[in-house]
Structures are given as structure tokens and as C-alpha cells.
C-alpha atoms as a PDB file:
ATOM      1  CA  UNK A   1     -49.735   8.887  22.792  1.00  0.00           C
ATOM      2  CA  UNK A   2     -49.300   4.972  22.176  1.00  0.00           C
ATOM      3  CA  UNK A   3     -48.022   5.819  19.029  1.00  0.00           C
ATOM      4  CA  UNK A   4     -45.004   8.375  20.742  1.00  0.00           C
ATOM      5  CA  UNK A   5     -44.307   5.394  23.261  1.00  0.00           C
ATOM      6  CA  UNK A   6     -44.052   3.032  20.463  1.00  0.00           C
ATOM      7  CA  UNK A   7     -41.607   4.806  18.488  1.00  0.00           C
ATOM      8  CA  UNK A   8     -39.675   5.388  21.466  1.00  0.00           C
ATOM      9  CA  UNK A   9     -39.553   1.739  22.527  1.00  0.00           C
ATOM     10  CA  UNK A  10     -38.097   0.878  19.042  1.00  0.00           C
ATOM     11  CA  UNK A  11     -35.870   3.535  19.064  1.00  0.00           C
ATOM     12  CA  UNK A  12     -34.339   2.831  22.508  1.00  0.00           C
ATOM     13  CA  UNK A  13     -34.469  -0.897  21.716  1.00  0.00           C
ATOM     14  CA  UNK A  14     -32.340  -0.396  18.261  1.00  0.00           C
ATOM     15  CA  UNK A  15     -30.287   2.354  20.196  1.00  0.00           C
ATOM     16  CA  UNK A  16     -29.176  -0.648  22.844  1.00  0.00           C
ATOM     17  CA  UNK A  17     -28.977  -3.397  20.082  1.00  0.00           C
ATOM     18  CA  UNK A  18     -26.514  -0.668  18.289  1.00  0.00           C
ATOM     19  CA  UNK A  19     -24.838   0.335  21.323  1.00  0.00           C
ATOM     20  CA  UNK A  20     -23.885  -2.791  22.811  1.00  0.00           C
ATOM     21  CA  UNK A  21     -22.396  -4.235  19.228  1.00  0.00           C
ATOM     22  CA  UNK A  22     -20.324  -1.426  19.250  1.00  0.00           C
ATOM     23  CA  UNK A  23     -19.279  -1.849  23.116  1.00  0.00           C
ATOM     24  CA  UNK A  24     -18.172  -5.978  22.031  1.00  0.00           C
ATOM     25  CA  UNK A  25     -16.003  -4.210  19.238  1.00  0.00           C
ATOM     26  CA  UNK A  26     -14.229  -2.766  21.707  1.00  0.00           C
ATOM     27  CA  UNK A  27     -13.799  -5.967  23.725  1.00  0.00           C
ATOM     28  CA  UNK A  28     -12.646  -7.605  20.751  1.00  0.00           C
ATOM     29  CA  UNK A  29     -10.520  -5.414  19.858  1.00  0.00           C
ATOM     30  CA  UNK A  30      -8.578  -5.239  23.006  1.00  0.00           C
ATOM     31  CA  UNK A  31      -8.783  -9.146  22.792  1.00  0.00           C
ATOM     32  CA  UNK A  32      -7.105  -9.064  19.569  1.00  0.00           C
ATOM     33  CA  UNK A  33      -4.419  -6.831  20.765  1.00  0.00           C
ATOM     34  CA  UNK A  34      -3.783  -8.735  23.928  1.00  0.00           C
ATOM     35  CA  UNK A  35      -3.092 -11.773  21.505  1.00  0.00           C
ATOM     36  CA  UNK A  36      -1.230  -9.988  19.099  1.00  0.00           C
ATOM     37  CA  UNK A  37       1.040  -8.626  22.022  1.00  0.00           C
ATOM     38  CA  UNK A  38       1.915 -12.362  23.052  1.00  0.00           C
ATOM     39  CA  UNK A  39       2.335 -13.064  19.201  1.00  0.00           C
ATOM     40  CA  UNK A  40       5.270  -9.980  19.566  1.00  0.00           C
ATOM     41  CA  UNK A  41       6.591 -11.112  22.363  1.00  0.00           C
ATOM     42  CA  UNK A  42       7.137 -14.761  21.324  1.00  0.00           C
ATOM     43  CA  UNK A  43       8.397 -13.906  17.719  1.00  0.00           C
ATOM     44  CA  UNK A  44      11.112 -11.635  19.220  1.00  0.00           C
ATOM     45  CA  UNK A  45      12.250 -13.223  22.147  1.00  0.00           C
ATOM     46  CA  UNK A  46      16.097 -14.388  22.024  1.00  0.00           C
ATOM     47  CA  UNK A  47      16.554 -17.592  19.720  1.00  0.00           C
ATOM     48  CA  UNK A  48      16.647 -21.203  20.933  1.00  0.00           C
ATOM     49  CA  UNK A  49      17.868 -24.661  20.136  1.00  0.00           C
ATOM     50  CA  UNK A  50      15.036 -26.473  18.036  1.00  0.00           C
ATOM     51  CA  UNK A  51      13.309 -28.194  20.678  1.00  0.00           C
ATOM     52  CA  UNK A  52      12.960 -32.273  20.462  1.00  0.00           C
ATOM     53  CA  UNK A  53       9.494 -32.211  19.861  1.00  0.00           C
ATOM     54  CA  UNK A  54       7.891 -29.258  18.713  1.00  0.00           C
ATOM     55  CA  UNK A  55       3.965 -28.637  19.816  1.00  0.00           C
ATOM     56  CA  UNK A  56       2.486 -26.816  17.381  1.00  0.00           C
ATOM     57  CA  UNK A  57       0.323 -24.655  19.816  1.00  0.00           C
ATOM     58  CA  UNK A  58       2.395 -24.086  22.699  1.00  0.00           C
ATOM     59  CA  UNK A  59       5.876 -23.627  20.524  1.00  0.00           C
ATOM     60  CA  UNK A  60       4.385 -21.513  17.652  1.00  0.00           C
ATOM     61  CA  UNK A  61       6.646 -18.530  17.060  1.00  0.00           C
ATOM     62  CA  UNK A  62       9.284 -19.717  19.222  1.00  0.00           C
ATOM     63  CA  UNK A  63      12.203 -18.066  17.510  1.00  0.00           C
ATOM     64  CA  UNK A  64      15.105 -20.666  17.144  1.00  0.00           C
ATOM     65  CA  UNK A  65      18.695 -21.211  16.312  1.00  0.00           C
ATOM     66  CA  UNK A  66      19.565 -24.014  13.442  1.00  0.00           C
ATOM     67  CA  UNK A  67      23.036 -25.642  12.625  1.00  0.00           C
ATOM     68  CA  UNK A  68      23.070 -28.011   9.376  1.00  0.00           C
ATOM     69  CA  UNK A  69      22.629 -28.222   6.034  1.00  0.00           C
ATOM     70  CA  UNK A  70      20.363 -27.145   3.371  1.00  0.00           C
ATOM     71  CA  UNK A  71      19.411 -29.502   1.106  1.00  0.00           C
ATOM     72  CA  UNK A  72      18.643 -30.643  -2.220  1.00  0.00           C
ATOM     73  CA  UNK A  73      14.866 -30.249  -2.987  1.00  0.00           C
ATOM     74  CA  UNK A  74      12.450 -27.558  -2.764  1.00  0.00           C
ATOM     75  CA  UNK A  75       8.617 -26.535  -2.933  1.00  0.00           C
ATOM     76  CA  UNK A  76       7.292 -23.342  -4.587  1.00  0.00           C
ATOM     77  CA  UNK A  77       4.065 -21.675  -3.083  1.00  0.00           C
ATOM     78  CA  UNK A  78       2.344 -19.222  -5.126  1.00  0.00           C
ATOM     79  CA  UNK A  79       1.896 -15.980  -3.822  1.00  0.00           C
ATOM     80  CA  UNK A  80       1.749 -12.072  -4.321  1.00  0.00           C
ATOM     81  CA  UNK A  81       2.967  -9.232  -1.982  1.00  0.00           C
ATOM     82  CA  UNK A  82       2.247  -5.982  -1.801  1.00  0.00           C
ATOM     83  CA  UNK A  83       5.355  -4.437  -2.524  1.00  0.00           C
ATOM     84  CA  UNK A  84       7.281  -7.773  -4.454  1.00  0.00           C
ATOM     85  CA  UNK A  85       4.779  -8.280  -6.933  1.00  0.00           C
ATOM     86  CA  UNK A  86       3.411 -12.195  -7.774  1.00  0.00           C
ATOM     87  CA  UNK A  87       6.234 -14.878  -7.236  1.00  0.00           C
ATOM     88  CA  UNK A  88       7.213 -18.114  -5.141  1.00  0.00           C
ATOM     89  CA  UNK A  89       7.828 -19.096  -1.630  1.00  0.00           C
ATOM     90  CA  UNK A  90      10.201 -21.597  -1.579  1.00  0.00           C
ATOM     91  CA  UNK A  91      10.140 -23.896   0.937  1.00  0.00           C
ATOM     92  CA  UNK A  92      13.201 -26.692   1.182  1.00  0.00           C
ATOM     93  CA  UNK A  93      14.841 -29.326   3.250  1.00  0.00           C
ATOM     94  CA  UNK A  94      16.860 -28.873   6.096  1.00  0.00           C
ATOM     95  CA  UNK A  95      19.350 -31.415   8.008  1.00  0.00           C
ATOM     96  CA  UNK A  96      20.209 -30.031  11.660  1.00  0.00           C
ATOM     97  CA  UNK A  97      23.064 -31.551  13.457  1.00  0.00           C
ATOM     98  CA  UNK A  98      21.629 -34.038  15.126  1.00  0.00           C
ATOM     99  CA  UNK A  99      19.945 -35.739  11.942  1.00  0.00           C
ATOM    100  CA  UNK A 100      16.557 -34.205  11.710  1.00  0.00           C
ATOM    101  CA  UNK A 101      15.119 -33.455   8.744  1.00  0.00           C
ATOM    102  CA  UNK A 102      12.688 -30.397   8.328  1.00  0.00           C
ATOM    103  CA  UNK A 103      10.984 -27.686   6.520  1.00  0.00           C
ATOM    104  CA  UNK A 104      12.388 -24.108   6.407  1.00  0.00           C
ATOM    105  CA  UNK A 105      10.760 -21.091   4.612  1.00  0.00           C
ATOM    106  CA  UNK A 106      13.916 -19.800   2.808  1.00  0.00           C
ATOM    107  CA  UNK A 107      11.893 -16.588   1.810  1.00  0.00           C
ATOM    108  CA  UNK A 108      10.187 -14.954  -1.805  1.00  0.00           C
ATOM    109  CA  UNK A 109      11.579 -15.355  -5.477  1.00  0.00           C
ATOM    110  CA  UNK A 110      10.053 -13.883  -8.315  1.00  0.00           C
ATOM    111  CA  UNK A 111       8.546 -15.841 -10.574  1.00  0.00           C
ATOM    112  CA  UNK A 112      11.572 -15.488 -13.227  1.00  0.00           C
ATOM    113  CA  UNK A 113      13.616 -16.899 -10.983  1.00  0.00           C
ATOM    114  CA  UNK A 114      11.243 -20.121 -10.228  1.00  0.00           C
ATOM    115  CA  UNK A 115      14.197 -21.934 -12.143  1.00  0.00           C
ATOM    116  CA  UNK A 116      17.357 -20.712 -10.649  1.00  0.00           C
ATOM    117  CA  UNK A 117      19.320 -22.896  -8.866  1.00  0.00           C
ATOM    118  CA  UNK A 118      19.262 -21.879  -5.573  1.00  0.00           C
ATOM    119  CA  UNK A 119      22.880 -22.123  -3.206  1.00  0.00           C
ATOM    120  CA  UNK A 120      22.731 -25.205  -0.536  1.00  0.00           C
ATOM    121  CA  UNK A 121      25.472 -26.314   2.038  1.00  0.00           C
ATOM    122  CA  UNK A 122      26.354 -25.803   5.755  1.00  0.00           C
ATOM    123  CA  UNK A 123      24.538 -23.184   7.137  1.00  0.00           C
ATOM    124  CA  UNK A 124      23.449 -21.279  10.465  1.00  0.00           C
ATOM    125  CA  UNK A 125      19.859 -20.298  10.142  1.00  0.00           C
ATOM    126  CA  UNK A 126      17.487 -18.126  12.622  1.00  0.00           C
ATOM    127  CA  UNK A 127      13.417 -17.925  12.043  1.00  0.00           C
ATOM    128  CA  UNK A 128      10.938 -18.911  13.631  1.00  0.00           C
ATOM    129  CA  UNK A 129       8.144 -22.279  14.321  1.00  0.00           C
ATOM    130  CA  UNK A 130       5.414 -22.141  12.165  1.00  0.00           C
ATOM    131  CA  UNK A 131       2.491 -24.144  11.055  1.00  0.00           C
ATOM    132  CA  UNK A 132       0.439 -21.990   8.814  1.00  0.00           C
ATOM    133  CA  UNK A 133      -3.508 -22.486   8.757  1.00  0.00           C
ATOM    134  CA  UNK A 134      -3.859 -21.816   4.999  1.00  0.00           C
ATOM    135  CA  UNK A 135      -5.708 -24.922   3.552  1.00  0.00           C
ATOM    136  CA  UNK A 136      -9.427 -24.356   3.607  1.00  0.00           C
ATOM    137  CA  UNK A 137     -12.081 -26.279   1.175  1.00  0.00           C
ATOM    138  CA  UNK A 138     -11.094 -23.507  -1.745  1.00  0.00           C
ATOM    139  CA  UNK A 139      -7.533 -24.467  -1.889  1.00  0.00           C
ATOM    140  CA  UNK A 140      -6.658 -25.677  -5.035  1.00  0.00           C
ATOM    141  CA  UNK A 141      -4.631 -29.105  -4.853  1.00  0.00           C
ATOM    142  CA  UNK A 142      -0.724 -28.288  -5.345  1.00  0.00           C
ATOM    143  CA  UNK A 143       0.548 -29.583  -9.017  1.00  0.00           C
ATOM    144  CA  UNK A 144       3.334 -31.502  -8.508  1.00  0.00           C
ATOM    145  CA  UNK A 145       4.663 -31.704 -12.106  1.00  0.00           C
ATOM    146  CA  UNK A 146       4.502 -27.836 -12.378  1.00  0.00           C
ATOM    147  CA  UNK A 147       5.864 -27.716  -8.642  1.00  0.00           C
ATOM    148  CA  UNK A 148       3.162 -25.057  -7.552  1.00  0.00           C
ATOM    149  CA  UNK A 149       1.393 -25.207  -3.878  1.00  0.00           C
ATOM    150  CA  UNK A 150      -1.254 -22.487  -3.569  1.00  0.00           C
ATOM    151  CA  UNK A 151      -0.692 -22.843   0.338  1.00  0.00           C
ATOM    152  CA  UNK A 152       1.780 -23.590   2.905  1.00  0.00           C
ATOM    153  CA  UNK A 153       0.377 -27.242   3.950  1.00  0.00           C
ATOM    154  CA  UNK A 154       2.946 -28.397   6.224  1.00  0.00           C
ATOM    155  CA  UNK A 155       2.046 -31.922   6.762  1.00  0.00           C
ATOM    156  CA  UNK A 156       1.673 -32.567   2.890  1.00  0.00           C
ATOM    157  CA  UNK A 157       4.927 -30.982   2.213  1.00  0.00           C
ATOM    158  CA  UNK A 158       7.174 -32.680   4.821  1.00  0.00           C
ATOM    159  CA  UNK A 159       5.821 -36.262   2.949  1.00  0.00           C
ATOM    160  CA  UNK A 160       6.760 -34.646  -0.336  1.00  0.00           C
ATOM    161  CA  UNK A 161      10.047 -33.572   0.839  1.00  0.00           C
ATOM    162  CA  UNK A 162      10.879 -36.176   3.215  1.00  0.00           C
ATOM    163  CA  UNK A 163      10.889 -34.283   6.297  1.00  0.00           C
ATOM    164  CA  UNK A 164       9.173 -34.294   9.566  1.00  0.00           C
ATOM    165  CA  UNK A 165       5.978 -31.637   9.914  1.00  0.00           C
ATOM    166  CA  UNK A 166       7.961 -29.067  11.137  1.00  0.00           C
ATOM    167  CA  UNK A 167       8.562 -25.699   9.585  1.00  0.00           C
ATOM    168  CA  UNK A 168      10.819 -22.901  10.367  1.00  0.00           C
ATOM    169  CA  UNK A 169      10.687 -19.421   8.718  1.00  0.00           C
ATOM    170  CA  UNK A 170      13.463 -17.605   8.209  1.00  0.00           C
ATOM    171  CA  UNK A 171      14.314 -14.279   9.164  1.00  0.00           C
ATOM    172  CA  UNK A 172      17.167 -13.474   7.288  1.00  0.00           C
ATOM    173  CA  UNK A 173      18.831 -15.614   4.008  1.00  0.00           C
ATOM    174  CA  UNK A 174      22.182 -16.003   5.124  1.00  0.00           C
ATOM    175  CA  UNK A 175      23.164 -17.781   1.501  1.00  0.00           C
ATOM    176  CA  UNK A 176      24.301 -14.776  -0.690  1.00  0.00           C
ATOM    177  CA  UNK A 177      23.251 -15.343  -4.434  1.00  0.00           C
ATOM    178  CA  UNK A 178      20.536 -16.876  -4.203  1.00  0.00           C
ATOM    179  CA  UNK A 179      17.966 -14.172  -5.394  1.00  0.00           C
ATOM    180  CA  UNK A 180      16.116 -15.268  -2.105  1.00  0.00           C
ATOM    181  CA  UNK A 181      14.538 -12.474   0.008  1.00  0.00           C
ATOM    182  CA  UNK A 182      13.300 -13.336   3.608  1.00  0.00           C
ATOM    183  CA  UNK A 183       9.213 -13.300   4.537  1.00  0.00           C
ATOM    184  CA  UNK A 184      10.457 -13.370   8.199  1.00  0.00           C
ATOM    185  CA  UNK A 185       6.739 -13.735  10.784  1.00  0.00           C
ATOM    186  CA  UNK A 186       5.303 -10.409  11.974  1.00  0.00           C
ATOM    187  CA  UNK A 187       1.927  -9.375  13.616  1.00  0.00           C
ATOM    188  CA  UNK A 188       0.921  -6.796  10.508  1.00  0.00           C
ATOM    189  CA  UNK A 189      -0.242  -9.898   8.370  1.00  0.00           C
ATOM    190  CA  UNK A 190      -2.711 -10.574  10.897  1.00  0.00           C
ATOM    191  CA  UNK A 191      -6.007  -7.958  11.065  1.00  0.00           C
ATOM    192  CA  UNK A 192      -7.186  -6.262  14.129  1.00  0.00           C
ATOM    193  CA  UNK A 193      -9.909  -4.172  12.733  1.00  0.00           C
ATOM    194  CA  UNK A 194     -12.560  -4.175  15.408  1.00  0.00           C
ATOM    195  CA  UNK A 195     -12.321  -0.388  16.294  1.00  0.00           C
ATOM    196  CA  UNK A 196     -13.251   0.283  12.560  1.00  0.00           C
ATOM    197  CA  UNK A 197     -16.071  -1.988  13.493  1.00  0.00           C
ATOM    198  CA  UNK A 198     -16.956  -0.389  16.465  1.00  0.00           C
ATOM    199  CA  UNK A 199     -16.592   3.170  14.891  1.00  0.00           C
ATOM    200  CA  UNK A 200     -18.994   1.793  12.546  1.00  0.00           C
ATOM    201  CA  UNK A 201     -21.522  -0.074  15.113  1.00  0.00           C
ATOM    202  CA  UNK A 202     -21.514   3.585  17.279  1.00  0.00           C
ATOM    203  CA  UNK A 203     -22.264   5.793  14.335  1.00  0.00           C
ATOM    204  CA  UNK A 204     -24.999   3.915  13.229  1.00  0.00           C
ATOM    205  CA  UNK A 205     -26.238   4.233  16.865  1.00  0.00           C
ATOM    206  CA  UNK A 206     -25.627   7.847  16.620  1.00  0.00           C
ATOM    207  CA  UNK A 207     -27.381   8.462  13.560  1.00  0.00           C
ATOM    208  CA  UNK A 208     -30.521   5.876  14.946  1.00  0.00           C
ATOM    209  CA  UNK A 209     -30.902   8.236  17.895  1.00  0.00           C
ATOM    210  CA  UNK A 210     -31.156  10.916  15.836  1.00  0.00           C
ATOM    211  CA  UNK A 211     -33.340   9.557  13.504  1.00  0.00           C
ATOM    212  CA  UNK A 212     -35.771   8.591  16.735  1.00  0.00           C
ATOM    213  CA  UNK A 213     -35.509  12.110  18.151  1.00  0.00           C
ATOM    214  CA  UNK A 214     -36.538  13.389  14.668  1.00  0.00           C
ATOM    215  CA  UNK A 215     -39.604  10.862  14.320  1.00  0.00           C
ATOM    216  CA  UNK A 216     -40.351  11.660  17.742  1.00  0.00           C
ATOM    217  CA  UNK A 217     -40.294  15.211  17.414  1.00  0.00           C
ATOM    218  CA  UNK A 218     -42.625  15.396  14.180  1.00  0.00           C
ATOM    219  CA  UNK A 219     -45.117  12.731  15.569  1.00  0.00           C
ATOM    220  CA  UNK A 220     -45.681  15.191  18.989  1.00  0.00           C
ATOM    221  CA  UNK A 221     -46.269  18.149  16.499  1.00  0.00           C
ATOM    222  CA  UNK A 222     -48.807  16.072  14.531  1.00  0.00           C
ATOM    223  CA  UNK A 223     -50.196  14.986  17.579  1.00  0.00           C
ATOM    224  CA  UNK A 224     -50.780  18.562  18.706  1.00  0.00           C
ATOM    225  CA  UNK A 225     -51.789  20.472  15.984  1.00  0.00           C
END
């Protein structure tokens, strides 16, 4: 009899440990969409004038309006996509109206076209704020001679371009010939796979209560024959 309660004490106790991982899945996972709905609804709201001074929390995503000039200069960040293959992001200088200088993400190249010359001028641009998070301690240092960045560091790249820490990325190339093709922000580059999770977190608890009611069930027929 001990025995029988102590197999059903573990198996309700790894039922509810099971159980309840699954049931913060869930939480998360509405969480995750709740943010990712506010991500949506700040990347396609109707563009703006640059504000003055950008906050990099509060003005993320804001999707803004640019008058000026592309400039002279750019930055090539190594990446691969999957439907473009390896190749560069190329960030460059921009000069708005009013004499601000700042980063814009003009889109992908592939890597044969690392050294085209890419068109500059007077130009209306629309994208959005950005300040990637994509340095962590495994991020390889940018060479500068070879003019490769493994990651969109925007405080290191406005001092090697010049510019203040401000990035905008573009939603459309409006520069014809330039082999440039936009990487405009969207919420399918950021994971929300907590209901996999939880799938996973409930069939386990599913397959521990049957395993239980199976251990159960041969332990009473020992017990009783």
C-alpha cells in the first residue's frame, strides 16, 4: 500500500511540475504576441518627421519620413538570408535637411557587388528607427581594412562614419541602379515559439500520466496476486 501511495505522489507531483510549465508556455506565448502586436502597430503606423532626439526605447520602430542627401561612405555587415543567399548590408551616411548626420540601412547586396559603386544624391527616404541588439561577447570585431562588420553596432558605426547613433532602415531603395534591395523591419525575424513549447511541456505530461497509471496499475496486480 505505501508503495501504491508513493508512486502516486510522484506521479501527481511530476504531473503538476509538467502541467504548470506547459500552462507558463501559454502565458508566454500570449506575452510574446501582445509585444509583437505593438511591434506591428508601431512599424506600420503613418511616417513622421525624424524627431530631434530620438530615445531608443520609446521611439524604436517609429516609421519616419527623411529629406537630404545620401552620402559618400558606407559600412558592409555580413550576413545571409534565407532566400538572397550570403552578402552585405550596407549601411551609409545620411544628411537630412536640417544638418544632421545619420545612419540609414540602405538594404542587401550580394557579395559580388561589395565593390559597386553605389548611386548617392538628394533623396526622400521612408524606414524605420532602429538600434539593433546584435553585439554579444561572440561577435567578432569588424575589420576595417576589409570593411566587414559581423553586426549592426550602431554606436561604433556612427564614430566610423561620422554620424550621430541613430539608424534608420529603409523600406524601400528609392535610388534605381544601385543593385540595392531593401531589408525593411518586420515581426517574422523575431520568434514566438512558446506554443511549440507548451505542446511539448503538455505531452510530456500526457505521456507521465500515463506512464503513472501504467505503474500504478501493475504494482496493484502484484500487490494482489
Amino acid at each position: 500500500m505505501r508503495h501504491l501511495i508513493f508512486l502516486l505522489v510522484i506521479g501527481l507531483a511530476g504531473l503538476a511540475v509538467l502541467l504548470s510549465l506547459g500552462a507558463w508556455q501559454v502565458q508566454r506565448m500570449v506575452w510574446k504576441q501582445q509585444i509583437l502586436d505593438v511591434i506591428d502597430s508601431r512599424i506600420y503606423a503613418d511616417p513622421v518627421g525624424l524627431p530631434e532626439s530620438p530615445d531608443p526605447i520609446a521611439d524604436k520602430y517609429m516609421p519616419v519620413r527623411l529629406v537630404g542627401q545620401l552620402t559618400a561612405g558606407e559600412l558592409h555587415v555580413l550576413i545571409s538570408t534565407r532566400n538572397l543567399g550570403p552578402g552585405y548590408r550596407v549601411i551609409a551616411p545620411f544628411e537630412t535637411a536640417d544638418g544632421r548626420r545619420i545612419l540609414v540601412d540602405r538594404g542587401f547586396i550580394r557579395t559580388a557587388a561589395k565593390a559597386h559603386e553605389r548611386n548617392t544624391g538628394k533623396v526622400e527616404l521612408i524606414g524605420n528607427l532602429h538600434w539593433p541588439d546584435e553585439v554579444d561577447s561572440y561577435t567578432p570585431p569588424a575589420d576595417l581594412d576589409k570593411n566587414i562588420w559581423y553586426a549592426r553596432d550602431v554606436d561604433a558605426m556612427a564614430a566610423a562614419l561620422d554620424t550621430l547613433p541613430i539608424m534608420v532602415v529603409l523600406n524601400e531603395h528609392p535610388i534605381n541602379g544601385s543593385h540595392v534591395r531593401p531589408l525593411p523591419i518586420n515581426t517574422a525575424s523575431i520568434p514566438n515559439d512558446h506554443l511549440q513549447y507548451a505542446v511539448t511541456w503538455f505531452s510530456l505530461a500526457l505521456i507521465w500520466a500515463a506512464m503513472t497509471a501504467y505503474f500504478l496499475w501493475r504494482s496493484r496486480a502484484k500487490t494482489e496476486s
